[in-house]
C-alpha atoms as a PDB file:
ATOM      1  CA  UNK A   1      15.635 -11.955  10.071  1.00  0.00           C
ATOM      2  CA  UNK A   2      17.974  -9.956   7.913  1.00  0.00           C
ATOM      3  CA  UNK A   3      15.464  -7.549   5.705  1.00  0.00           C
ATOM      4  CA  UNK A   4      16.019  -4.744   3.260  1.00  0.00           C
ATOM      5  CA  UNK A   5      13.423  -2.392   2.806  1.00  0.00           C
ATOM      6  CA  UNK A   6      12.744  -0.221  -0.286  1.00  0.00           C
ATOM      7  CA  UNK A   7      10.372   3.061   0.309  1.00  0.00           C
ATOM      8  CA  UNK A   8      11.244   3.244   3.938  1.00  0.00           C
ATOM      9  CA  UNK A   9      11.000   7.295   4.590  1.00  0.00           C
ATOM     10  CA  UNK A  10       7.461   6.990   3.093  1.00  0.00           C
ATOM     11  CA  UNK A  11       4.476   6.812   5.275  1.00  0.00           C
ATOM     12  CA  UNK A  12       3.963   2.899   5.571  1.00  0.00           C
ATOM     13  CA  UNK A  13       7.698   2.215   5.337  1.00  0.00           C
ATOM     14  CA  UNK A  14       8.809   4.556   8.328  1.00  0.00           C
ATOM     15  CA  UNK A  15       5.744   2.533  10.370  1.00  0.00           C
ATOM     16  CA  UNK A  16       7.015  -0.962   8.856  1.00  0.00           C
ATOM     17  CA  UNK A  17      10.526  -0.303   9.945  1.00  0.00           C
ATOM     18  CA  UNK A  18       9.817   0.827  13.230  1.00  0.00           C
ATOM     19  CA  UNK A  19       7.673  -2.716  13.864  1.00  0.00           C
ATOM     20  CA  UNK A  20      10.178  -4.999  12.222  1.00  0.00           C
ATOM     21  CA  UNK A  21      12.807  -3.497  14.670  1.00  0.00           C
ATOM     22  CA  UNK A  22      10.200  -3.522  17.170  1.00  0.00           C
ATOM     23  CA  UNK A  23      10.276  -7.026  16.685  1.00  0.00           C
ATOM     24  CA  UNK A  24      14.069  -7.699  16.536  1.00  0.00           C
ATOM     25  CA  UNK A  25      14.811  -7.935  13.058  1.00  0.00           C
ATOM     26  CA  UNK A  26      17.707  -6.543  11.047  1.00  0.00           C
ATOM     27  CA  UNK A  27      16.463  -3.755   8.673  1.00  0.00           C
ATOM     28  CA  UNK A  28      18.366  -2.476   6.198  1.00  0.00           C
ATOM     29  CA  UNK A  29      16.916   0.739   3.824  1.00  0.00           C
ATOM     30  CA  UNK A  30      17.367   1.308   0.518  1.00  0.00           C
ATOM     31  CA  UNK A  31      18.092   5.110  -0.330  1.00  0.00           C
ATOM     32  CA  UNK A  32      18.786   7.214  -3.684  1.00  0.00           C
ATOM     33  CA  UNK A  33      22.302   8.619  -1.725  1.00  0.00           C
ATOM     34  CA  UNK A  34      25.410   7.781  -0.671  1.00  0.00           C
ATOM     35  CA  UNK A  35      24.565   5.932   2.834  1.00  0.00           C
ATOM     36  CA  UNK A  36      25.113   7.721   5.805  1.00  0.00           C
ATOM     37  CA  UNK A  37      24.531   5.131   8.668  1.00  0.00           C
ATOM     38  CA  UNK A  38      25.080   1.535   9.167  1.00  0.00           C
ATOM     39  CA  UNK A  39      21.858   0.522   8.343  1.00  0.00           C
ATOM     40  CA  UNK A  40      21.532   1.949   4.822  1.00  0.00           C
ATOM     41  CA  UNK A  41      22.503   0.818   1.544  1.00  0.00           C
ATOM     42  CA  UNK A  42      22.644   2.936  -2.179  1.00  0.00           C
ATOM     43  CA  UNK A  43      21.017   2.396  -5.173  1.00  0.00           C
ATOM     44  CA  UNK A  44      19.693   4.129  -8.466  1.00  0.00           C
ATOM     45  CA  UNK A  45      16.723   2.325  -9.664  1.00  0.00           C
ATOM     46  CA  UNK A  46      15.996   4.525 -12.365  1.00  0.00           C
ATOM     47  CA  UNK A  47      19.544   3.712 -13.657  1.00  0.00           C
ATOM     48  CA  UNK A  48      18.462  -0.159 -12.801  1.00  0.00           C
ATOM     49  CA  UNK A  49      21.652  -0.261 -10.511  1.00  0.00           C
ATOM     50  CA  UNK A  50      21.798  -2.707  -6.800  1.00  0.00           C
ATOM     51  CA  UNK A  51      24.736  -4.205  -5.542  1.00  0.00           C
ATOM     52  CA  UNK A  52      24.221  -7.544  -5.320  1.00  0.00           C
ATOM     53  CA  UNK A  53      25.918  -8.039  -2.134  1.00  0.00           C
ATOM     54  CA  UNK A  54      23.305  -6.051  -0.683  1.00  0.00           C
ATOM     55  CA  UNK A  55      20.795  -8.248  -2.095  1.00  0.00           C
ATOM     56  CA  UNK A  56      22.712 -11.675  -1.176  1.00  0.00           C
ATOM     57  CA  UNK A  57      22.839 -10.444   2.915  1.00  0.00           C
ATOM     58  CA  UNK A  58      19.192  -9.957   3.010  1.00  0.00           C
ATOM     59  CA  UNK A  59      16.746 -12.766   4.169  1.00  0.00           C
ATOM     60  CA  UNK A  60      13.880 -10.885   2.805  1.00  0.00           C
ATOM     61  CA  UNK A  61      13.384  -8.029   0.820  1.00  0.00           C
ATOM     62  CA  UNK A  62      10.658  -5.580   0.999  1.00  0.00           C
ATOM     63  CA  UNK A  63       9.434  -3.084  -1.698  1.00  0.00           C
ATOM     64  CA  UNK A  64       7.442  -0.246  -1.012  1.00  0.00           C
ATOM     65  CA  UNK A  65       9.223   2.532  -3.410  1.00  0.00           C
ATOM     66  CA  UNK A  66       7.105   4.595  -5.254  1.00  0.00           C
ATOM     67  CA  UNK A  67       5.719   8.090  -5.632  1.00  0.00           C
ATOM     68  CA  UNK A  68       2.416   9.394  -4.225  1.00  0.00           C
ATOM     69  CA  UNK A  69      -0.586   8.928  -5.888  1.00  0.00           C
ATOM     70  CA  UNK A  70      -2.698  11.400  -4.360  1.00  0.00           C
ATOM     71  CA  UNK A  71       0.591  14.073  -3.402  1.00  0.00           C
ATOM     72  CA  UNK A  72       0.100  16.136  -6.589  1.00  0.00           C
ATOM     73  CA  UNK A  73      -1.629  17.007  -9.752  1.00  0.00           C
ATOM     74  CA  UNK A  74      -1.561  14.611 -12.533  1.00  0.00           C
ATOM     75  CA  UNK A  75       0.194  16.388 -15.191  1.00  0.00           C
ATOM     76  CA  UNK A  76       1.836  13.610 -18.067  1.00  0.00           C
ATOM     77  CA  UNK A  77       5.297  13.805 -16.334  1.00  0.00           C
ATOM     78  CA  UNK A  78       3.867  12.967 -13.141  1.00  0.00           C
ATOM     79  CA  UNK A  79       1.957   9.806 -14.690  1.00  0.00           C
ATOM     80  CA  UNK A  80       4.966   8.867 -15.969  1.00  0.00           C
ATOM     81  CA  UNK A  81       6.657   9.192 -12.090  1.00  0.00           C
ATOM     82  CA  UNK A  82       4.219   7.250 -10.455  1.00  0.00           C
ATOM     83  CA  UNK A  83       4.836   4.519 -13.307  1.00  0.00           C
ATOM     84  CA  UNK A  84       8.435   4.592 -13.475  1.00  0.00           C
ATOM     85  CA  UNK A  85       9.263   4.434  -9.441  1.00  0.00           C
ATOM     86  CA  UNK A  86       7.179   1.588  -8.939  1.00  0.00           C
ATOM     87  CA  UNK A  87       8.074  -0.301 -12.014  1.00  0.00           C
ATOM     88  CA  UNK A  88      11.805   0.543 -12.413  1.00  0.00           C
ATOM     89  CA  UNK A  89      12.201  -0.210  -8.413  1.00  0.00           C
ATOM     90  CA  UNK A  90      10.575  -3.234  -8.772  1.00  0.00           C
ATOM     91  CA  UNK A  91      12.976  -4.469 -11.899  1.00  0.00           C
ATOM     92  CA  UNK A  92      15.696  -3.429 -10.289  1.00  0.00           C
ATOM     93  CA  UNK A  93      15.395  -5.393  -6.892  1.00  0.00           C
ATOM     94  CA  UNK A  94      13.892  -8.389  -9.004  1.00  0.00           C
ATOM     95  CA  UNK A  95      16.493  -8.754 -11.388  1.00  0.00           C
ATOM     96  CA  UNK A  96      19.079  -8.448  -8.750  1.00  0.00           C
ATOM     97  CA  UNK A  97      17.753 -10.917  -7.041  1.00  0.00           C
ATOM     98  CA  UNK A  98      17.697 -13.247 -10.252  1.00  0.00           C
ATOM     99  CA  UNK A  99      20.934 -12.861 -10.579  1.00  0.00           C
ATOM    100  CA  UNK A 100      22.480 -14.475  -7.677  1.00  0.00           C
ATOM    101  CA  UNK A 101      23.419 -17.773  -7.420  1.00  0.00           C
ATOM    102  CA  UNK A 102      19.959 -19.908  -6.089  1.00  0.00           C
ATOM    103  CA  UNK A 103      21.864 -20.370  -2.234  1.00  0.00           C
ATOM    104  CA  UNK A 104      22.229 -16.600  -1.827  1.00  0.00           C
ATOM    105  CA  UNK A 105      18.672 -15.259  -3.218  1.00  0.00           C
ATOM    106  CA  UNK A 106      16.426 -14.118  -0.060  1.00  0.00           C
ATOM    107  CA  UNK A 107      13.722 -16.246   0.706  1.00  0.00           C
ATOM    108  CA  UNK A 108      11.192 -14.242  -0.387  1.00  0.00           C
ATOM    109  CA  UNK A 109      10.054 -10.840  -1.801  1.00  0.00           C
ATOM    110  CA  UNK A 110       6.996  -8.674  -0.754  1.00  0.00           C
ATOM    111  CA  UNK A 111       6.459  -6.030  -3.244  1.00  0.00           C
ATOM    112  CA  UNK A 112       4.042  -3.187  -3.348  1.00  0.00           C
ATOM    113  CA  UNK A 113       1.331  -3.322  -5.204  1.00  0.00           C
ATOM    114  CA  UNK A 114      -2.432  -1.743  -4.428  1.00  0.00           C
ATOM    115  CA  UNK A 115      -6.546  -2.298  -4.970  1.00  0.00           C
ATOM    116  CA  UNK A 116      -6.078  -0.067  -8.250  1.00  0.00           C
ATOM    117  CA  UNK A 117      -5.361  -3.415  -9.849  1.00  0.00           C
ATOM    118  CA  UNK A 118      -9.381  -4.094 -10.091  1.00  0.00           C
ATOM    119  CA  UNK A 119     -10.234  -0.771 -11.348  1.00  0.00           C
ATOM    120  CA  UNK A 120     -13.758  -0.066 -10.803  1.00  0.00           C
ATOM    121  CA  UNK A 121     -15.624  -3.147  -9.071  1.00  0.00           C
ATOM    122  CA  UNK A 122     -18.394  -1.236  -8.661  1.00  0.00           C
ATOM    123  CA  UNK A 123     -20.597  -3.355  -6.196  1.00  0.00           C
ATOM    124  CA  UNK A 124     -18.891  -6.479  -7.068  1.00  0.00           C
ATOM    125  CA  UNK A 125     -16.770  -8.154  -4.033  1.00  0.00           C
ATOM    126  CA  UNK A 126     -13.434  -9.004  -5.549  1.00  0.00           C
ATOM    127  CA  UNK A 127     -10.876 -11.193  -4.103  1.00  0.00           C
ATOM    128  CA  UNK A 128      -7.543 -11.938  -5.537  1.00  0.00           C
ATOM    129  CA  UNK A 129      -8.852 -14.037  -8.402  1.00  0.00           C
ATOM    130  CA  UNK A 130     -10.742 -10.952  -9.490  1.00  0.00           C
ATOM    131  CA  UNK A 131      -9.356  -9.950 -13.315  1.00  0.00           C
ATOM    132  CA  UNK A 132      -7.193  -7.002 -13.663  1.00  0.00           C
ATOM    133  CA  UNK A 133      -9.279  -3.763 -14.284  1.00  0.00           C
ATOM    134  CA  UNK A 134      -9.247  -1.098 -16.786  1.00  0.00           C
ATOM    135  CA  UNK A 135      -7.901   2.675 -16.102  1.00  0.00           C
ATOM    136  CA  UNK A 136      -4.668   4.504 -15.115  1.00  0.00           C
ATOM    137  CA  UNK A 137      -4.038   3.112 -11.884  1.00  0.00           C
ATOM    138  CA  UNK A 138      -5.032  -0.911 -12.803  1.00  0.00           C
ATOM    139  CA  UNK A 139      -2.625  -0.203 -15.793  1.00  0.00           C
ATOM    140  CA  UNK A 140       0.208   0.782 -13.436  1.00  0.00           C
ATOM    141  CA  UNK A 141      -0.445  -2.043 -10.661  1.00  0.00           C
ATOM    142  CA  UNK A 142      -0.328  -4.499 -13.899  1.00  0.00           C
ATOM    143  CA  UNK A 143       3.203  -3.215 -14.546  1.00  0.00           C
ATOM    144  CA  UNK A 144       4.116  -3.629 -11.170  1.00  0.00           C
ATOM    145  CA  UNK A 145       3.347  -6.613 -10.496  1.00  0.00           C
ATOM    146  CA  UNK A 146       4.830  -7.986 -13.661  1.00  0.00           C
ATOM    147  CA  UNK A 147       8.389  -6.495 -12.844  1.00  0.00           C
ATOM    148  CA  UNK A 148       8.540  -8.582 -10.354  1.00  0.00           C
ATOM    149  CA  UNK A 149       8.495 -11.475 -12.235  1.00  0.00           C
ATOM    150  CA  UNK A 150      11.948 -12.573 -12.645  1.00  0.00           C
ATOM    151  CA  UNK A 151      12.081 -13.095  -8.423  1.00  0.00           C
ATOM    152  CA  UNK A 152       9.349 -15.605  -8.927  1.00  0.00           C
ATOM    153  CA  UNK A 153      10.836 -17.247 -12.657  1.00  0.00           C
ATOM    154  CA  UNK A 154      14.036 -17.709  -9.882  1.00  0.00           C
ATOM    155  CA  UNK A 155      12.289 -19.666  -7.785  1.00  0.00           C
ATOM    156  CA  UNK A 156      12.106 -17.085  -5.034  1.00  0.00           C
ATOM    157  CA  UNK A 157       8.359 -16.245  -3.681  1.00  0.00           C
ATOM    158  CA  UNK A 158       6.491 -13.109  -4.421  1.00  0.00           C
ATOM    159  CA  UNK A 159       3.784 -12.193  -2.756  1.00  0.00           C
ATOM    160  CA  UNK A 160       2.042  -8.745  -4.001  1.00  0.00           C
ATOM    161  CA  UNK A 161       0.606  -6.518  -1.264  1.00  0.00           C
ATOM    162  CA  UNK A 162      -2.533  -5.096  -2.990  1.00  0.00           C
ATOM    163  CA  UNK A 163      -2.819  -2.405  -0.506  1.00  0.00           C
ATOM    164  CA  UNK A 164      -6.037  -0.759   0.180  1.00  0.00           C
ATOM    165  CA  UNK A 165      -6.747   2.751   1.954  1.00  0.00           C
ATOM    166  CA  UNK A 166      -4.513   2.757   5.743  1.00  0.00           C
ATOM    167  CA  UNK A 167      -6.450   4.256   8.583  1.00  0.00           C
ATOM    168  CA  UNK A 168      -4.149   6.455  10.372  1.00  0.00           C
ATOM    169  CA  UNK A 169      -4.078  10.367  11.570  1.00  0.00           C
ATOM    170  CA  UNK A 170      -1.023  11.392  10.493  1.00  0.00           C
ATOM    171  CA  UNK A 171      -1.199  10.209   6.595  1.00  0.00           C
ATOM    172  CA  UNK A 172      -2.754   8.167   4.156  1.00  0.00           C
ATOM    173  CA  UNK A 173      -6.482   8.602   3.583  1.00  0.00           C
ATOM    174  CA  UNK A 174      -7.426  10.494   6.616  1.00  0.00           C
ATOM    175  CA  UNK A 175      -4.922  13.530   6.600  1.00  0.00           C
ATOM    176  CA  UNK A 176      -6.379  15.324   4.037  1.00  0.00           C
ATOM    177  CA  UNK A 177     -10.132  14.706   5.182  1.00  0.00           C
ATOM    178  CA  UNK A 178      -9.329  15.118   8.599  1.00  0.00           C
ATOM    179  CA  UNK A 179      -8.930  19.249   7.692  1.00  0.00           C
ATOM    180  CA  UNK A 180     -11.795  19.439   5.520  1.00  0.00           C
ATOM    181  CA  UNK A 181     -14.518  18.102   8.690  1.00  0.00           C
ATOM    182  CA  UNK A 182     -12.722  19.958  10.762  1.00  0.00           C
ATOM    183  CA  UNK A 183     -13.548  23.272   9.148  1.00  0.00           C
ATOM    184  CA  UNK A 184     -17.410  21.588   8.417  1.00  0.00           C
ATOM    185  CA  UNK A 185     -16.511  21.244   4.989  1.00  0.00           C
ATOM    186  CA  UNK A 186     -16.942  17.512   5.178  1.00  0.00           C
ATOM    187  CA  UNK A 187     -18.754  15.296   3.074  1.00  0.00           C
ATOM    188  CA  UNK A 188     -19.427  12.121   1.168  1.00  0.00           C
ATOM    189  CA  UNK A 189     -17.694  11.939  -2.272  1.00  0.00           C
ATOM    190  CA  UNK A 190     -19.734  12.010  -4.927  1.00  0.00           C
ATOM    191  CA  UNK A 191     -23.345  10.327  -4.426  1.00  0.00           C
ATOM    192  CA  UNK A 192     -21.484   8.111  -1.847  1.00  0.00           C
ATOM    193  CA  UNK A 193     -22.776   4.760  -3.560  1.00  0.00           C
ATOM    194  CA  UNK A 194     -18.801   3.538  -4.316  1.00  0.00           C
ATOM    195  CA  UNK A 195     -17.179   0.875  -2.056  1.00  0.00           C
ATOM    196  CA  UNK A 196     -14.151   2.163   0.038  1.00  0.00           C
ATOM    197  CA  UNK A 197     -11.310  -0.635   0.483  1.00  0.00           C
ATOM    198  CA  UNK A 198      -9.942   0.724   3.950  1.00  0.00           C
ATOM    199  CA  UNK A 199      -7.503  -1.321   6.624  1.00  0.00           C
ATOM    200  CA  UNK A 200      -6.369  -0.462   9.745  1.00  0.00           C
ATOM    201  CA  UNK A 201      -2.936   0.402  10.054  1.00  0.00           C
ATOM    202  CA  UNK A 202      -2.241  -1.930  13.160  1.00  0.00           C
ATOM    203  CA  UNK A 203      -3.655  -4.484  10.839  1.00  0.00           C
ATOM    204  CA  UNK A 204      -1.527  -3.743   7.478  1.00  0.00           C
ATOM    205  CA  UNK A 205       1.764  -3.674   9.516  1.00  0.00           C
ATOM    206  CA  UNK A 206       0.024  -6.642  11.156  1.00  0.00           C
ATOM    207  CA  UNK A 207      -0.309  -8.263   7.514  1.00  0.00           C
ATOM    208  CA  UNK A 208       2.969  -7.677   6.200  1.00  0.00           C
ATOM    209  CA  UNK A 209       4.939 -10.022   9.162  1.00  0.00           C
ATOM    210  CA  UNK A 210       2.228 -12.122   8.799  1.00  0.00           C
ATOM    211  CA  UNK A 211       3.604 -12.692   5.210  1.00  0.00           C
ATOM    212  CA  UNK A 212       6.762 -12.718   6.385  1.00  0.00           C
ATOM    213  CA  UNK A 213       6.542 -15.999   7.883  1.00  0.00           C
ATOM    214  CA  UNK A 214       3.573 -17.794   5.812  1.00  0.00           C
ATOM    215  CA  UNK A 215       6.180 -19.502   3.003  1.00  0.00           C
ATOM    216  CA  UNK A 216       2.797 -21.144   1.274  1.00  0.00           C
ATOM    217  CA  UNK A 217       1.272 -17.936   0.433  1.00  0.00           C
ATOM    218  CA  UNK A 218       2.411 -16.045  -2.938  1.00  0.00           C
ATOM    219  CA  UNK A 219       1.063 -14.197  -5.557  1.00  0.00           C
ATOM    220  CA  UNK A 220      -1.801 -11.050  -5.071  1.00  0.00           C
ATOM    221  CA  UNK A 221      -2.586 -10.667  -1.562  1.00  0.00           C
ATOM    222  CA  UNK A 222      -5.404  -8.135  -0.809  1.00  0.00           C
ATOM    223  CA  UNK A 223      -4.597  -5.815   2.119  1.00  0.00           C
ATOM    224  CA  UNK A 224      -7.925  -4.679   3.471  1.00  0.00           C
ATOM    225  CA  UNK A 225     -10.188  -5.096   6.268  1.00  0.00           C
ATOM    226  CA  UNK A 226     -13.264  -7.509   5.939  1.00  0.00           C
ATOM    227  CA  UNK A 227     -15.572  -5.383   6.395  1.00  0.00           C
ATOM    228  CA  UNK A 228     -15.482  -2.429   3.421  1.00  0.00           C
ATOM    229  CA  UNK A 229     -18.074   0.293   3.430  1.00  0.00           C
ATOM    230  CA  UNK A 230     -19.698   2.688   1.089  1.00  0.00           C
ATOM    231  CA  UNK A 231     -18.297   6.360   0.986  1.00  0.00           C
ATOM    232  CA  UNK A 232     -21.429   7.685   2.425  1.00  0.00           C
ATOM    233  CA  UNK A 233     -21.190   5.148   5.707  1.00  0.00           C
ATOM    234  CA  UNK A 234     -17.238   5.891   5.838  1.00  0.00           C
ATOM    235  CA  UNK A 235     -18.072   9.368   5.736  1.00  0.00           C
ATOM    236  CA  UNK A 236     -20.824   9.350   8.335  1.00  0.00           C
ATOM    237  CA  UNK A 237     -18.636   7.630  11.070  1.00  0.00           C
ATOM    238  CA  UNK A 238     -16.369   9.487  10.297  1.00  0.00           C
ATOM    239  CA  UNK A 239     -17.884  12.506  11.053  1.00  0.00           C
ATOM    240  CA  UNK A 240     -19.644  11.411  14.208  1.00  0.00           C
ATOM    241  CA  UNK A 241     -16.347  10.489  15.967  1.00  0.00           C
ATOM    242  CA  UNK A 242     -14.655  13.998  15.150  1.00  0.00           C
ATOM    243  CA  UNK A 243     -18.071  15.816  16.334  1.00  0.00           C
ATOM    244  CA  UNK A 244     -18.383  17.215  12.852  1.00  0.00           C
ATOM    245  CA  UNK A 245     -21.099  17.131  10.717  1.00  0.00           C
ATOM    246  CA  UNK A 246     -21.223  15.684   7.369  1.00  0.00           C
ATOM    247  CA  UNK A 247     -23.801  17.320   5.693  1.00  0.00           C
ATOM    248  CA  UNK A 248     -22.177  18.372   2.234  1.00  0.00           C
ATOM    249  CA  UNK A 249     -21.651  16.371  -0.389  1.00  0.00           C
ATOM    250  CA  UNK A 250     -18.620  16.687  -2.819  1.00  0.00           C
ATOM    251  CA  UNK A 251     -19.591  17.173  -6.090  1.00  0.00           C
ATOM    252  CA  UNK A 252     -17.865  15.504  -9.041  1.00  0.00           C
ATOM    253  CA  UNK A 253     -17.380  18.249 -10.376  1.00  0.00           C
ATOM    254  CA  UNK A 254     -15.560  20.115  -7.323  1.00  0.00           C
ATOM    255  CA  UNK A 255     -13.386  16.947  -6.796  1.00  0.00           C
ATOM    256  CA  UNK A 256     -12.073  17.639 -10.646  1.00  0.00           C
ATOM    257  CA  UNK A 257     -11.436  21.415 -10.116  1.00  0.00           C
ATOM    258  CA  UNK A 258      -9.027  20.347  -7.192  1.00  0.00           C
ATOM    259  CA  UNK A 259      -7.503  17.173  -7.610  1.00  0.00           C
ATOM    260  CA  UNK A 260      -7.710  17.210 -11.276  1.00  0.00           C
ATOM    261  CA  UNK A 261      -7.549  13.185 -12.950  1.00  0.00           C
ATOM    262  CA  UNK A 262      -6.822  11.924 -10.199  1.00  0.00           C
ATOM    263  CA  UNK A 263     -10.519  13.048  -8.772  1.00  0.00           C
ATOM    264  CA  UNK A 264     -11.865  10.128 -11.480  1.00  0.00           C
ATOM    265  CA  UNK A 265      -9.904   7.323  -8.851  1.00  0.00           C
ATOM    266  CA  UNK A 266     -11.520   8.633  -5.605  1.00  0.00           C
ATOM    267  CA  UNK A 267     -15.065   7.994  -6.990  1.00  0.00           C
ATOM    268  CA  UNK A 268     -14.157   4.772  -8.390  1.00  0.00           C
ATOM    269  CA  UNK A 269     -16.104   1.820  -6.582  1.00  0.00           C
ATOM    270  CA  UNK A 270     -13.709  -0.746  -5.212  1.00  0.00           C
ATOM    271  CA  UNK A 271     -15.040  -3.909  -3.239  1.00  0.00           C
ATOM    272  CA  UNK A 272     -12.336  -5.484  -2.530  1.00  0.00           C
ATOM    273  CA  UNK A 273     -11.947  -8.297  -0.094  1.00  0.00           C
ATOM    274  CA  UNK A 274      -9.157 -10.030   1.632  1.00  0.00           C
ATOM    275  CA  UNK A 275      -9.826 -13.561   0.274  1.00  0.00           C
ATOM    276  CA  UNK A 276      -5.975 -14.965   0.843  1.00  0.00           C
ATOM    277  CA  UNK A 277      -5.206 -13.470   4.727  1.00  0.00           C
ATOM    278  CA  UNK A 278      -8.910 -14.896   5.579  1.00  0.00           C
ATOM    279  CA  UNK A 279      -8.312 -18.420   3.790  1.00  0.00           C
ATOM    280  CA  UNK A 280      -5.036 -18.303   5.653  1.00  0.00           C
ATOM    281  CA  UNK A 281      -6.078 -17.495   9.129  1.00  0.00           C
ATOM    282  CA  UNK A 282      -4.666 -13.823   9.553  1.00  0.00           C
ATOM    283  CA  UNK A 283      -6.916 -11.823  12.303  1.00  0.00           C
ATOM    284  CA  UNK A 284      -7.531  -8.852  12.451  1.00  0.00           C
ATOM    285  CA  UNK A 285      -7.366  -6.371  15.303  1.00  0.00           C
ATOM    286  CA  UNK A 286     -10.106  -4.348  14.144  1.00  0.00           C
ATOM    287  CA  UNK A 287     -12.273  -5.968  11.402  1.00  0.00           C
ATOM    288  CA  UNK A 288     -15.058  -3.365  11.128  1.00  0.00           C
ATOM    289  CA  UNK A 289     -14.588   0.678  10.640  1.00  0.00           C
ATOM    290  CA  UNK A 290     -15.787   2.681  13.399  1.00  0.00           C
ATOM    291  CA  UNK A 291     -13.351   0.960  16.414  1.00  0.00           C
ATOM    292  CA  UNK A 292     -10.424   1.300  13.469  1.00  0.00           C
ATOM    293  CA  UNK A 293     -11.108   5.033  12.736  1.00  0.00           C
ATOM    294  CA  UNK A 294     -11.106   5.301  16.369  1.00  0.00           C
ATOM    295  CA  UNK A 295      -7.702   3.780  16.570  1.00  0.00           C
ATOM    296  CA  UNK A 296      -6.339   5.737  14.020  1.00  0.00           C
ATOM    297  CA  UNK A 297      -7.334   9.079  15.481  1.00  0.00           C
ATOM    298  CA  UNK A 298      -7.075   8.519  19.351  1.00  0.00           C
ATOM    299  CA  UNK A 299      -3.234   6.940  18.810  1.00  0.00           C
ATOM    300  CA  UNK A 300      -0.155   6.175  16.660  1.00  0.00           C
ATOM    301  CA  UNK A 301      -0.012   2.578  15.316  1.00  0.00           C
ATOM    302  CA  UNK A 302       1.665   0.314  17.786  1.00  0.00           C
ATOM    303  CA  UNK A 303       4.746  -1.244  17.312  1.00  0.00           C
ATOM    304  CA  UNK A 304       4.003  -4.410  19.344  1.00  0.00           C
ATOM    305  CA  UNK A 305       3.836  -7.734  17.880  1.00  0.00           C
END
């Protein structure tokens, strides 16, 4: 299969690429340059601007383009960035796509989009027919998704990857938290009560080919394990299987000082659960936390089918 792929230098789309090649597909990246190898193509989605052609020779497309929520402070301009890349992306590669003749359109589009959509679920489980929630981030995700509308009004499918929290060493969620134990600063967030929507990475890269080749499923799709957890029992086994202890909570307060808004999201309650990849079948390689922490800090994801 023939697939571009937008937001492939971050840290899921360097992992995605590497599998889809893995598994003999044609990838193509997207980058804000001039291209440099044989497997890139430009573009400017802040200026809205795609070359067709680029969109016409792809079988699928793949967005993942957008900047990192948790990489820096929120200050207003950096709102507005994590916004704007994911919704002007999204237009950009949606209204390309709209704009080709029906025969050359790629079958289908997979565009980012994450658990912020629910907001705070507290200790509600929500699956894809869940509402849209309230807040910053559910804001954004509603955006998001709703650039990508003029694939679907085309007739192409969408399917939204509401992405949860990836388990791996080397980014994501763990990263950060990995330093903090490690120096015995580790801790539940907060009074540990709020629901944490976390996947395996095996099992997200696993998800994404999975939609790849499932033409009947469109629309949200929640990327998470089965299984979420409270912060306290993330942090716990956590701890245990790094030999740290995890003794000191986080106070609210502390999260503000360092993370500033953003500390508000990483005490929000999200109980999110993967109604569409169950209903369809998917499996997961590791449906409950402590083998898929494990995983994520004895190797690097693996590329295999």
């Amino acid at each position: 299969m023939r697939i571009l792929l937008a937001g492939a230098s971050g840290f899921l789309g360097t992992r995605l690429a590497d599998r889809l090649r893995h598994q003999g597909h044609q990838v193509t990246r997207l980058v804000r340059r001039s291209a440099q190898a044989p497997d890139e193509a430009s573009w400017t989605p802040s200026a809205g601007r795609l070359d067709q052609s680029v969109i016409g020779a792809a079988d699928a497309v793949i967005n993942l383009a957008g900047a990192g929520v948790g990489d820096k402070r929120w200050t207003p301009r950096y709102r507005d960035l994590i916004r704007s890349s994911r919704v002007d992306s999204t237009g950009t590669i949606a209204r390309a796509i709209a704009a080709l003749p029906a025969a050359d359109r790629p079958r289908v589009l997979l565009n980012g989009s994450a658990v912020g959509w629910y907001g705070d679920t507290g200790d509600r489980e929500s699956a894809e027919d869940a509402p849209a929630g309230t807040g910053f981030l559910a804001d954004v995700c509603r955006d998001w998704e709703a650039a990508a509308r003029p694939a679907e009004e085309a007739g192409v499918r969408v399917a939204l990857l509401r992405t949860g929290l990836p388990l791996d060493a080397h980014g994501g969620l763990l990263k950060p938290q990995m330093t903090l134990f490690r120096l015995g600063l580790g801790g539940k967030l907060g009074n540990g009560r709020q629901w944490v929507p976390w996947i395996a990475l095996d099992d997200w890269l696993d998800a994404v080919t999975f939609l790849l080749e499932h033409d009947e499923i469109a629309g949200g799709v929640n990327l998470v394990g089965p299984a979420p957890v409270i912060n306290a029992t993330f942090t716990e086994v956590f701890g245990k299987l790094l030999h740290r202890p995890a003794v000191m909570p986080i106070p609210g307060f502390a999260l503000q000082l360092v993370l500033g808004e953003f500390a508000g999201e990483t005490l929000r309650s999200q109980r999110v659960v993967p109604g569409v990849l169950r209903e369809a079948g998917f499996s997961w390689r590791y449906p409950t936390l402590e083998p898929a922490l494990r995983a994520a800090l004895e190797h690097r994801p693996s590329a295999a089918v």
